[in-house]
Each structure stands twice: as C-alpha cells, then as structure tokens.
PDB file of N, CA and C in Angstrom:
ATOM      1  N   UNK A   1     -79.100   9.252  -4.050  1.00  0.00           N
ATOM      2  CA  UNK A   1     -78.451   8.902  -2.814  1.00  0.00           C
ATOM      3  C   UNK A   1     -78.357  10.154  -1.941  1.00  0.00           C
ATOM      4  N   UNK A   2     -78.591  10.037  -1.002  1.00  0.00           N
ATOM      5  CA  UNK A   2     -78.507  11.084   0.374  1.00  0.00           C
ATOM      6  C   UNK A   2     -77.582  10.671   1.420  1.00  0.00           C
ATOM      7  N   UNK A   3     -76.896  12.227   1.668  1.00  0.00           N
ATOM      8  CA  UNK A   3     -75.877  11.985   2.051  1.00  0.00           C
ATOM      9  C   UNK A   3     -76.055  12.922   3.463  1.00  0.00           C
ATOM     10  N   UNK A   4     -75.960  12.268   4.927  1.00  0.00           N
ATOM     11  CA  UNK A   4     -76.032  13.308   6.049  1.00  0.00           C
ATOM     12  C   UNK A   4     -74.891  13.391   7.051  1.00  0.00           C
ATOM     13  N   UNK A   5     -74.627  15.022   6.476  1.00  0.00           N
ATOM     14  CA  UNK A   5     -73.529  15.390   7.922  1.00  0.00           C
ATOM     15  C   UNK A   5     -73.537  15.805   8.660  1.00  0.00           C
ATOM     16  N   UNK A   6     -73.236  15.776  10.045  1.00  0.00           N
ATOM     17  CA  UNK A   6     -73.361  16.508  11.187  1.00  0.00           C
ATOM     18  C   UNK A   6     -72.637  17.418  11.485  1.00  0.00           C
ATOM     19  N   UNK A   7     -73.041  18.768  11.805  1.00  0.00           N
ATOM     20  CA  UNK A   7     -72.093  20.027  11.490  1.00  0.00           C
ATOM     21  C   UNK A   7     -72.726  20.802  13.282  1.00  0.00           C
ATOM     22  N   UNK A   8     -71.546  20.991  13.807  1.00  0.00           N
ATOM     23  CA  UNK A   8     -71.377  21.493  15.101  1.00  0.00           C
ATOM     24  C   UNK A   8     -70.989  22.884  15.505  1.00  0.00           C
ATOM     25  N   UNK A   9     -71.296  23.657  15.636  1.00  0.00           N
ATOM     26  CA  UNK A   9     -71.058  25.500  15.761  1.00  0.00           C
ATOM     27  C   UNK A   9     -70.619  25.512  17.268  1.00  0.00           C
ATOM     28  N   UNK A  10     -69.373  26.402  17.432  1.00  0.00           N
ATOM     29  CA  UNK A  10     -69.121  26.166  19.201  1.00  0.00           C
ATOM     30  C   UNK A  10     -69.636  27.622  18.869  1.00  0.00           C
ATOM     31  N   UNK A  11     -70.002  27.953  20.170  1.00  0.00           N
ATOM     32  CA  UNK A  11     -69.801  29.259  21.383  1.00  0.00           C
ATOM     33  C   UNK A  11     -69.832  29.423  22.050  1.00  0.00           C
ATOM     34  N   UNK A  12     -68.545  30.239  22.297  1.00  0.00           N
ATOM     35  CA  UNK A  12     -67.859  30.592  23.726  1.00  0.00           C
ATOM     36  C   UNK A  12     -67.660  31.693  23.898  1.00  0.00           C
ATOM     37  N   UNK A  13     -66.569  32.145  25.059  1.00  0.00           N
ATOM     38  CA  UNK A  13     -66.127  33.568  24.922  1.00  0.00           C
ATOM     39  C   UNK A  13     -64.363  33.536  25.035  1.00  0.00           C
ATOM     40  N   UNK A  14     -63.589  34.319  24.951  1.00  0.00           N
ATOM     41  CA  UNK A  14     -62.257  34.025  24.062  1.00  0.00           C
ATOM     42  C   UNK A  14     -61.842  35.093  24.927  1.00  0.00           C
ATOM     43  N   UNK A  15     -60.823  35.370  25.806  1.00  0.00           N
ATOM     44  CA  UNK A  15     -60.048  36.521  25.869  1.00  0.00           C
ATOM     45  C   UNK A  15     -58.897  37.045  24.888  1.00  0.00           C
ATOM     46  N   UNK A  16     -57.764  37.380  25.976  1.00  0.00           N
ATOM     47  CA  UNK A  16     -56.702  37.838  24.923  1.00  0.00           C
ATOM     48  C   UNK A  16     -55.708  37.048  24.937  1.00  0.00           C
ATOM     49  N   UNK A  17     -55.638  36.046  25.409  1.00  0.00           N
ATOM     50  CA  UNK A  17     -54.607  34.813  25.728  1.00  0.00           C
ATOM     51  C   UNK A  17     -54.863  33.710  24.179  1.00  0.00           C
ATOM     52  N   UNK A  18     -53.752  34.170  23.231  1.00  0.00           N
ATOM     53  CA  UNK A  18     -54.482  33.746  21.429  1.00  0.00           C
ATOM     54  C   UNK A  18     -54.075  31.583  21.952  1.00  0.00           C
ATOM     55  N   UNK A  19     -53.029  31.254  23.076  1.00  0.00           N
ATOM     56  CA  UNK A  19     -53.296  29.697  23.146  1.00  0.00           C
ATOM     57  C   UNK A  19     -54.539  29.439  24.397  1.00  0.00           C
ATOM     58  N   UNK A  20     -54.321  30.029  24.969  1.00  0.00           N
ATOM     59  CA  UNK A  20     -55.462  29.748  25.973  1.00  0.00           C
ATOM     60  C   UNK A  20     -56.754  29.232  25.199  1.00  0.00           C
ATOM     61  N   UNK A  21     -57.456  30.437  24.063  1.00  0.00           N
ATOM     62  CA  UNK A  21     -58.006  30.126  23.448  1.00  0.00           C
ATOM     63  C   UNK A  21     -58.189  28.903  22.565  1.00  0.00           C
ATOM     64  N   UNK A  22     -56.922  28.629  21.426  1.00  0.00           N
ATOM     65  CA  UNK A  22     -57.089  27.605  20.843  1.00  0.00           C
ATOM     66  C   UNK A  22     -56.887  26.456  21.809  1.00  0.00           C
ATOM     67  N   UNK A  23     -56.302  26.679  23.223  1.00  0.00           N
ATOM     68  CA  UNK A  23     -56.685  25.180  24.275  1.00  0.00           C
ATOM     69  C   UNK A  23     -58.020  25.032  23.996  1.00  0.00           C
ATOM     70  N   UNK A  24     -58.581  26.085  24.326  1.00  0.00           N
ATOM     71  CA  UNK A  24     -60.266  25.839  24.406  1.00  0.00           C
ATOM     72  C   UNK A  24     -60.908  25.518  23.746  1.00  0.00           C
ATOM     73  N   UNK A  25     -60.537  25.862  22.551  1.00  0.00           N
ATOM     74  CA  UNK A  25     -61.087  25.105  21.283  1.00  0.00           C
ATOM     75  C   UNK A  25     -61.010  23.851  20.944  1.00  0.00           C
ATOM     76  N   UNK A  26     -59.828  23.804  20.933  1.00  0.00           N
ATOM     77  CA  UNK A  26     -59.374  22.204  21.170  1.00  0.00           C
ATOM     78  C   UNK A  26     -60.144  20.996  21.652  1.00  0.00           C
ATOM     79  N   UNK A  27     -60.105  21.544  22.766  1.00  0.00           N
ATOM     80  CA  UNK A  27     -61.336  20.938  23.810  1.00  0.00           C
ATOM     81  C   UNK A  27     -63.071  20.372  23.657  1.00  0.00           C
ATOM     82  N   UNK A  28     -63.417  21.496  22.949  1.00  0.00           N
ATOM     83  CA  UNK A  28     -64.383  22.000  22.347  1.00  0.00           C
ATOM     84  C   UNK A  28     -64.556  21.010  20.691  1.00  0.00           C
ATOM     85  N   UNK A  29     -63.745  21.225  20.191  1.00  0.00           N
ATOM     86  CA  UNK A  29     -63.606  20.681  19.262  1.00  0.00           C
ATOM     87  C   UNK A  29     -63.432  18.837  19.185  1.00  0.00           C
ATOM     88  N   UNK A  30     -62.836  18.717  20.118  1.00  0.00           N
ATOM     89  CA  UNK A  30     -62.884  17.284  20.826  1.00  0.00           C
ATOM     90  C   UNK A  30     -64.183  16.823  21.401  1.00  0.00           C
ATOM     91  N   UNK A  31     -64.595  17.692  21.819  1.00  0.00           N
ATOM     92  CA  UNK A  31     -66.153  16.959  22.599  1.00  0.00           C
ATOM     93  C   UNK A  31     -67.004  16.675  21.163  1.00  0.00           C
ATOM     94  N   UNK A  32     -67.208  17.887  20.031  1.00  0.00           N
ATOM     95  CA  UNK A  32     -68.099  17.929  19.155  1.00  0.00           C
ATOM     96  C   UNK A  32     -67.480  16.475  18.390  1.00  0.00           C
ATOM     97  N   UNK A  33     -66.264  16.462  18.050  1.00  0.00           N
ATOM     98  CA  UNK A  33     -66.366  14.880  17.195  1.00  0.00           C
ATOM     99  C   UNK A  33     -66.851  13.766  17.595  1.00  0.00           C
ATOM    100  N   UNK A  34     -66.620  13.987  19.336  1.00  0.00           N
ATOM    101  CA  UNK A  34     -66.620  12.897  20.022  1.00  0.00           C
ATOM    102  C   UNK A  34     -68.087  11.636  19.951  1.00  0.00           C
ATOM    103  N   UNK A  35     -68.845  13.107  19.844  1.00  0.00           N
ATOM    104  CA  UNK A  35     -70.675  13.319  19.691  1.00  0.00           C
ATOM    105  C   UNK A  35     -71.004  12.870  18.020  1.00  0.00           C
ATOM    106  N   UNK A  36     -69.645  13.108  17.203  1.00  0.00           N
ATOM    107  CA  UNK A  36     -70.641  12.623  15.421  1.00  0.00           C
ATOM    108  C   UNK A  36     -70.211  13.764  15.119  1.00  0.00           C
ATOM    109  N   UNK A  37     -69.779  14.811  15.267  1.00  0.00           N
ATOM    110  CA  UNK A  37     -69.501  16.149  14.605  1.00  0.00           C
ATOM    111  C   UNK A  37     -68.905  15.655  13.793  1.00  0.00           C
ATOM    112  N   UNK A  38     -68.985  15.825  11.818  1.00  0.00           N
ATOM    113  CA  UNK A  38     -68.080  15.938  11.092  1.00  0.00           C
ATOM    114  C   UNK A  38     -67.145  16.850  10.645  1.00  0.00           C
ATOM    115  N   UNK A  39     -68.603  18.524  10.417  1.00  0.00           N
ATOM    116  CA  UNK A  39     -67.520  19.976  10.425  1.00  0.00           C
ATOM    117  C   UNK A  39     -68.316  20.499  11.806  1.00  0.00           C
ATOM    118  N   UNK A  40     -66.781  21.051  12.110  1.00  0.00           N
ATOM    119  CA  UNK A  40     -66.895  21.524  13.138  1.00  0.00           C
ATOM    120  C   UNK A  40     -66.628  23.526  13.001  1.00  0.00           C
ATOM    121  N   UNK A  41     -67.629  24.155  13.151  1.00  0.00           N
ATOM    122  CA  UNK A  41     -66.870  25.252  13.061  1.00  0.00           C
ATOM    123  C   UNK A  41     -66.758  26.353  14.187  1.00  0.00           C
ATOM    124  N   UNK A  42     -65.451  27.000  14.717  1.00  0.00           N
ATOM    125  CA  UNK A  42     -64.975  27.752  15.668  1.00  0.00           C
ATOM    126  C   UNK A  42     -65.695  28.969  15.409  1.00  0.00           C
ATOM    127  N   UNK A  43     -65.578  29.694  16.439  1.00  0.00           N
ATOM    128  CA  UNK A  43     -66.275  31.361  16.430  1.00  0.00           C
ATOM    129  C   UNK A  43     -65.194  32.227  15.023  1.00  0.00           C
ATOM    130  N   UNK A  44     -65.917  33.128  14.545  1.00  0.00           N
ATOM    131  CA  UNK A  44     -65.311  34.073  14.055  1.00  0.00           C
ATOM    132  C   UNK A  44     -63.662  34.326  14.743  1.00  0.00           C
ATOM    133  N   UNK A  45     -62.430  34.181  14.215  1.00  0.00           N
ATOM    134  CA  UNK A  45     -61.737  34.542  14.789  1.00  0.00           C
ATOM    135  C   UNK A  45     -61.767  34.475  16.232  1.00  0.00           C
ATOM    136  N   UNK A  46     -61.467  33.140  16.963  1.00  0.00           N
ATOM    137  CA  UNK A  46     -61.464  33.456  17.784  1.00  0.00           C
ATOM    138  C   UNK A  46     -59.895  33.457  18.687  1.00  0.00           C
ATOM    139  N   UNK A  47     -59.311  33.607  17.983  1.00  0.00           N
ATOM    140  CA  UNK A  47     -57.391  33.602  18.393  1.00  0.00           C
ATOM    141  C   UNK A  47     -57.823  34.733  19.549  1.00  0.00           C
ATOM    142  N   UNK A  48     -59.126  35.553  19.911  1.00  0.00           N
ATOM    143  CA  UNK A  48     -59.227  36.535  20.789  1.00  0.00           C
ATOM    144  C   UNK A  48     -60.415  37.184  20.722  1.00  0.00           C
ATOM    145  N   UNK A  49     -60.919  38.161  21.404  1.00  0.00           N
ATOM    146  CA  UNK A  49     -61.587  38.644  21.598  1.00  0.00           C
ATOM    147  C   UNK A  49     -61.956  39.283  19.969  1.00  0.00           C
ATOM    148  N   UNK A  50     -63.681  39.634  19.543  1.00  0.00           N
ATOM    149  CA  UNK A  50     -63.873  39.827  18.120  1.00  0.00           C
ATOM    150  C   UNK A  50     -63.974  41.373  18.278  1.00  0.00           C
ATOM    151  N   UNK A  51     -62.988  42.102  17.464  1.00  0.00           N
ATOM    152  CA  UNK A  51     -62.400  43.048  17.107  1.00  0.00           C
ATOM    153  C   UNK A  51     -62.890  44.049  15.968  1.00  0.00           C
ATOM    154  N   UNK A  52     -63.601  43.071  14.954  1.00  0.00           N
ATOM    155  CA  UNK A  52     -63.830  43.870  13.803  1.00  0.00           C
ATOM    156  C   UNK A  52     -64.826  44.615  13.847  1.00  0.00           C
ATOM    157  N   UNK A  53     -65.268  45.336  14.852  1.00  0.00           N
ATOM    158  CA  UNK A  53     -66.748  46.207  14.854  1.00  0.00           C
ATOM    159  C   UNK A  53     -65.891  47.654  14.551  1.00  0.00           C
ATOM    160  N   UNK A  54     -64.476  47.734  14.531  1.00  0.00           N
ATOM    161  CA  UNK A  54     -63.765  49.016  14.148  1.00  0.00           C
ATOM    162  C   UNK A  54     -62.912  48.559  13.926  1.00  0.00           C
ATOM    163  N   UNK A  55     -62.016  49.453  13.114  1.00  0.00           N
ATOM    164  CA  UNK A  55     -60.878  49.615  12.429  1.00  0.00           C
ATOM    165  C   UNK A  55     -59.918  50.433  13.585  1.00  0.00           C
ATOM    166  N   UNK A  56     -58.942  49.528  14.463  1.00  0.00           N
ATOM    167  CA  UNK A  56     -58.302  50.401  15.359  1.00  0.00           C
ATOM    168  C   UNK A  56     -56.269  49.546  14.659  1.00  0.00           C
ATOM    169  N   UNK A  57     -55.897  50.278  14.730  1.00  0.00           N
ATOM    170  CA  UNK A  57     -54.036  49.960  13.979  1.00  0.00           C
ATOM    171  C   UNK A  57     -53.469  49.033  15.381  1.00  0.00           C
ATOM    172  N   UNK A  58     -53.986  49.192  16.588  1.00  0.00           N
ATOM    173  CA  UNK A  58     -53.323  48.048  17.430  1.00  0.00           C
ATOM    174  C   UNK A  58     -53.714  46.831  17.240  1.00  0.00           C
ATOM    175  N   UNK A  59     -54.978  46.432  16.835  1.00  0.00           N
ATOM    176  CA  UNK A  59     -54.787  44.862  16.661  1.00  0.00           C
ATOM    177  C   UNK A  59     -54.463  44.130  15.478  1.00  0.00           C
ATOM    178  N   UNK A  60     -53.598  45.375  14.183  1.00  0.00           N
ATOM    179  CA  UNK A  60     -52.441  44.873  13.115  1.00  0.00           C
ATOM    180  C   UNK A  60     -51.522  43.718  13.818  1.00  0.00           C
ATOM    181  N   UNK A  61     -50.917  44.216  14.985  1.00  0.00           N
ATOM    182  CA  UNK A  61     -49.928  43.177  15.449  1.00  0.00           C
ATOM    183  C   UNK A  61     -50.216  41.997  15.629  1.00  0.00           C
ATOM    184  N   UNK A  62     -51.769  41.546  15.633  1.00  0.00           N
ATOM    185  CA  UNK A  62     -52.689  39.856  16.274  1.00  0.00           C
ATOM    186  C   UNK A  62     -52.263  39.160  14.394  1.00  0.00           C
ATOM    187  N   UNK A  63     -51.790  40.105  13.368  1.00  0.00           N
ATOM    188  CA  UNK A  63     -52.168  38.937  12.268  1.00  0.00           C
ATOM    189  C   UNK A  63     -50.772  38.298  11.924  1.00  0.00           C
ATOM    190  N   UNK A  64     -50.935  37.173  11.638  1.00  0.00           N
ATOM    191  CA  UNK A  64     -49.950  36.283  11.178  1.00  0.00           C
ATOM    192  C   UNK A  64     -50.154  36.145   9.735  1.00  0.00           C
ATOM    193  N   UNK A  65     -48.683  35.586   8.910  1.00  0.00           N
ATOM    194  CA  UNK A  65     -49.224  34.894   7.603  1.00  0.00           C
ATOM    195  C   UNK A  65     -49.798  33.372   8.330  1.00  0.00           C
ATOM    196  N   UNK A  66     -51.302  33.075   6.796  1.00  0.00           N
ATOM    197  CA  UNK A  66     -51.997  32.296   6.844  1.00  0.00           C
ATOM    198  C   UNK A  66     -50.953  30.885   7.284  1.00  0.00           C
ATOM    199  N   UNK A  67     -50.275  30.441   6.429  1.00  0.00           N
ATOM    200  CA  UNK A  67     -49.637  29.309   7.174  1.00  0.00           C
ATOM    201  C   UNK A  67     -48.411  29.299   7.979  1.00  0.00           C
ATOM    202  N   UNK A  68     -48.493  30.483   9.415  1.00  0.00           N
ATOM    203  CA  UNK A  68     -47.782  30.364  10.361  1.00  0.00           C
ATOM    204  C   UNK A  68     -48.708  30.444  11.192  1.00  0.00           C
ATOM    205  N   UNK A  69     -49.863  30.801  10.808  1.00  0.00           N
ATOM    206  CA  UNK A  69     -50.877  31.245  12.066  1.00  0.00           C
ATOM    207  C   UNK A  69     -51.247  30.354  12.980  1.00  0.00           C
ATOM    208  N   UNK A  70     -51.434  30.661  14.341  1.00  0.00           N
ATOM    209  CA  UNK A  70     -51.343  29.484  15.579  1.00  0.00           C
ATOM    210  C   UNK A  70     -52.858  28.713  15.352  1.00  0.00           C
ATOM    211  N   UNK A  71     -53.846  29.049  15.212  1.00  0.00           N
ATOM    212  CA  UNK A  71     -54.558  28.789  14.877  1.00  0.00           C
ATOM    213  C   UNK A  71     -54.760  27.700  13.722  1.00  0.00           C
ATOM    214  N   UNK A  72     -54.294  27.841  12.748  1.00  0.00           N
ATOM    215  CA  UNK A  72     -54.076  27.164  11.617  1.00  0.00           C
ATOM    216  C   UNK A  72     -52.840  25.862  11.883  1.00  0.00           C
ATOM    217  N   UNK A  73     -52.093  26.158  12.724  1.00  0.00           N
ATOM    218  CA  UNK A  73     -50.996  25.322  12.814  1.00  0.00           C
ATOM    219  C   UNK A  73     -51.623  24.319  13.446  1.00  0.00           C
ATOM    220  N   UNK A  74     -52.072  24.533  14.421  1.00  0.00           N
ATOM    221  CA  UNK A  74     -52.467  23.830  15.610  1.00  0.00           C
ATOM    222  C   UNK A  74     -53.757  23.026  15.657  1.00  0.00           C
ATOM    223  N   UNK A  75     -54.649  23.394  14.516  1.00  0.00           N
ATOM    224  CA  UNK A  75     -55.689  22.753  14.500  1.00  0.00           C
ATOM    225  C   UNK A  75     -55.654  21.824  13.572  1.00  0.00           C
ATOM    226  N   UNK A  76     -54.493  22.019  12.117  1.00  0.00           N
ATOM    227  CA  UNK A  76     -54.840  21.304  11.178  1.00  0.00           C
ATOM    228  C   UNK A  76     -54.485  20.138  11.644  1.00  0.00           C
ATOM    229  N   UNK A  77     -53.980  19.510  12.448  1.00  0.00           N
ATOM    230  CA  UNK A  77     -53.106  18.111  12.902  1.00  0.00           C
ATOM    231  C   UNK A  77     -54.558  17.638  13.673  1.00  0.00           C
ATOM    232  N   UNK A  78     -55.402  18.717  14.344  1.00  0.00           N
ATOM    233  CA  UNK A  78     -56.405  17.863  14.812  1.00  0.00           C
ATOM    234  C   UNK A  78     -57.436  17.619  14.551  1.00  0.00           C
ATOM    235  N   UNK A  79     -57.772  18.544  13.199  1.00  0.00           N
ATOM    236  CA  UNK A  79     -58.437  17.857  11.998  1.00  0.00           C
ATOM    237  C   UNK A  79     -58.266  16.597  11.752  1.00  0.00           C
ATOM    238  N   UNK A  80     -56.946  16.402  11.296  1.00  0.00           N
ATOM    239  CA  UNK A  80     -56.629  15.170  10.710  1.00  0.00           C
ATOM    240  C   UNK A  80     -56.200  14.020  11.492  1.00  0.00           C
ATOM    241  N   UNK A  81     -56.247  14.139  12.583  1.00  0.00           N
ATOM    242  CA  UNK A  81     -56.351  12.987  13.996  1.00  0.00           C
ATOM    243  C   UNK A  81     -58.115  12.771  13.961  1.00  0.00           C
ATOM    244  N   UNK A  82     -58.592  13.603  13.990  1.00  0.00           N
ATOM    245  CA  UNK A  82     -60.168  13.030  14.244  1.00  0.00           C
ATOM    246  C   UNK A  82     -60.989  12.762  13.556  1.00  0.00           C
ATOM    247  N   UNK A  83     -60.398  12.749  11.503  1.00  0.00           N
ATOM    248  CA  UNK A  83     -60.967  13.058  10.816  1.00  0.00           C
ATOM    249  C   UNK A  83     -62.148  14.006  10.406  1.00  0.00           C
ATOM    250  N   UNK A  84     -62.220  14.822  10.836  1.00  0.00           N
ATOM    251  CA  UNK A  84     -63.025  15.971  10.686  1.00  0.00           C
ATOM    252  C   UNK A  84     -62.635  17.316   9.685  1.00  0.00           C
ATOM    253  N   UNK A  85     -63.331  18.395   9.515  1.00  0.00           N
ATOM    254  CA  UNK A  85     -63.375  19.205   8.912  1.00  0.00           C
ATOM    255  C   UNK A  85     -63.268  20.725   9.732  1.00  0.00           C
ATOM    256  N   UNK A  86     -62.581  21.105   9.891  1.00  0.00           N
ATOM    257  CA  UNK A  86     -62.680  22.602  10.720  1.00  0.00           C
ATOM    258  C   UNK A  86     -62.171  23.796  10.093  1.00  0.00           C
ATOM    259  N   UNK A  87     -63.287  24.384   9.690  1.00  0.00           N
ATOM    260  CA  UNK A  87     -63.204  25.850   8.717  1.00  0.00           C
ATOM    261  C   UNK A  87     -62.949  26.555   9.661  1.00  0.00           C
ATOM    262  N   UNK A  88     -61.238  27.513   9.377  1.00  0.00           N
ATOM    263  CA  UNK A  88     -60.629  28.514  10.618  1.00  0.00           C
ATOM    264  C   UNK A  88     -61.094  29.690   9.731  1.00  0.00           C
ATOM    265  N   UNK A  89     -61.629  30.718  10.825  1.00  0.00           N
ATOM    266  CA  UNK A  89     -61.534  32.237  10.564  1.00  0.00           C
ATOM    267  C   UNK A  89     -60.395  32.739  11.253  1.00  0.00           C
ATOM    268  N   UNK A  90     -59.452  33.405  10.348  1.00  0.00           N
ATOM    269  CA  UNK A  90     -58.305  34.155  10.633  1.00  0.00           C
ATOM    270  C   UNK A  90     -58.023  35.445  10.614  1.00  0.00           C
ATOM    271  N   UNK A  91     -57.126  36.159  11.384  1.00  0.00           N
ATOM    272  CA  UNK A  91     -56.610  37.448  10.892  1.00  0.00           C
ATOM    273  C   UNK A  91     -55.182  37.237  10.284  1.00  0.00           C
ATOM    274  N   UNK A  92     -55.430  37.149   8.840  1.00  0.00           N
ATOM    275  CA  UNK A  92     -54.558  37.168   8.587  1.00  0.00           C
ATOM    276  C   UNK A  92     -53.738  38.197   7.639  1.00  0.00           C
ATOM    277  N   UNK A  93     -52.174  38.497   7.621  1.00  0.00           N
ATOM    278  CA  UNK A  93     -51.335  39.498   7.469  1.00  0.00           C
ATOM    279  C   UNK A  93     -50.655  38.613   5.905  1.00  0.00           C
ATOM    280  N   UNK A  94     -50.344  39.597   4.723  1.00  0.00           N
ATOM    281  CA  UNK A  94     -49.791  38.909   3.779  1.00  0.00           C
ATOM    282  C   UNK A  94     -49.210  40.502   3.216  1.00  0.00           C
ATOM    283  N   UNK A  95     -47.910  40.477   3.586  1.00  0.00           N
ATOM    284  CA  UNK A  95     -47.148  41.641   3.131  1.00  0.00           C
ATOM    285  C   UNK A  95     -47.929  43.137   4.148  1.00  0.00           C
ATOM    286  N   UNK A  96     -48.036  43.772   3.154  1.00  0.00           N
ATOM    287  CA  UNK A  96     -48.561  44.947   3.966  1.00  0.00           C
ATOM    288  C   UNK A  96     -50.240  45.320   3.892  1.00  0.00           C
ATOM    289  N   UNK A  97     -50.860  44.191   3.668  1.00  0.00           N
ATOM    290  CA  UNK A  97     -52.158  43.601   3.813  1.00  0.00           C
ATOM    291  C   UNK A  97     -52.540  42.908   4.431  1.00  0.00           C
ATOM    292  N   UNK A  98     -54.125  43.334   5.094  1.00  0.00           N
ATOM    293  CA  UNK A  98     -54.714  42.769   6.444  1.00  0.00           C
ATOM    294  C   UNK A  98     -56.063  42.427   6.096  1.00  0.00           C
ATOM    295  N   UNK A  99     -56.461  40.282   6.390  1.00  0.00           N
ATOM    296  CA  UNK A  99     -57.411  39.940   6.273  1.00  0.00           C
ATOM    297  C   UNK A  99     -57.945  39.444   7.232  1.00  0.00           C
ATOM    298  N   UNK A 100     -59.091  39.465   7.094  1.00  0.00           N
ATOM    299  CA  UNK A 100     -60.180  38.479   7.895  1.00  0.00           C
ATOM    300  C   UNK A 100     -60.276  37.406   6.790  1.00  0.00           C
ATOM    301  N   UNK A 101     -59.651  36.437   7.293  1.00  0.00           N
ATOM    302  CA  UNK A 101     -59.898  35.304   5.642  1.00  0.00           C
ATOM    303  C   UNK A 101     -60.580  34.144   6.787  1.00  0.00           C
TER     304      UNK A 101
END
C-alpha cells in the first residue's frame, strides 16, 4: 500500500517583530492547507530574523522555554484546527542552556 503526502516549505522574510512574524506564518500556513498541504514546514526559526551564522550574547534574550514559546503556543492550536502537521524550529532556553531545537 502507498501512501502520499503533500508537504509544503514556506519562504519568506521575517523581521524583528517575533508576532508579526508568526501572523505571517499563520497566514502562510493557512493558504498551504488550504491547497492539500499536510506538513507544513516554517523557515528555520523564524520568530525573526536567522541569527545563527554567529554566536553574538544579545540574541540569548529571543529564547523562551520550549513550551512557553510564542511560536509553539500559537501554532499548535492551528495545527490542530486544520489537521495538519507543522514541525517548529525554535530558540529555545532550558535553564542556563541555549537551543536551536
């Protein structure tokens, strides 16, 4: 048995506004189901502009823990309104440790 899913990649560009962004995604993410998208997946981190080409201590303050993160909060409900699948890239903060998870 064969099984086919339709898998949707956005890209965009993201400033520093971390809801502005997930509006946009949102959006974005809404058109792709709308079309058959089952996983849908967002840019690398995109709560903002992509950061990790260096190691600089000011954008420590962008990480959240994994389940407070706006990103994560905000999308999982619209996962599960559209039935879909949306793998988040995060920065995320867990004690005095910093991921890209």
């Amino acid at each position: 048995m064969t099984r086919t899913i339709t898998v949707a990649g956005i890209q965009t560009s993201y400033g520093m506004d971390i809801q502005d962004n997930i509006d946009k995604t949102i959006v974005l993410i809404r058109e792709a189901a709308a079309k058959g998208a089952q996983v849908i997946l967002p840019p690398e981190l995109f709560q903002g502009p992509y950061f990790c080409v260096s190691q600089e201590e000011h954008w420590f303050a962008h990480a959240y823990e994994w389940d407070k993160h706006p990103c994560v909060t905000q999308l999982a409900p619209i996962a599960k309104e559209l039935g879909v699948a949306i793998p988040v890239s995060i920065f995320e903060r867990e004690g005095p440790m910093y991921y890209n998870s």
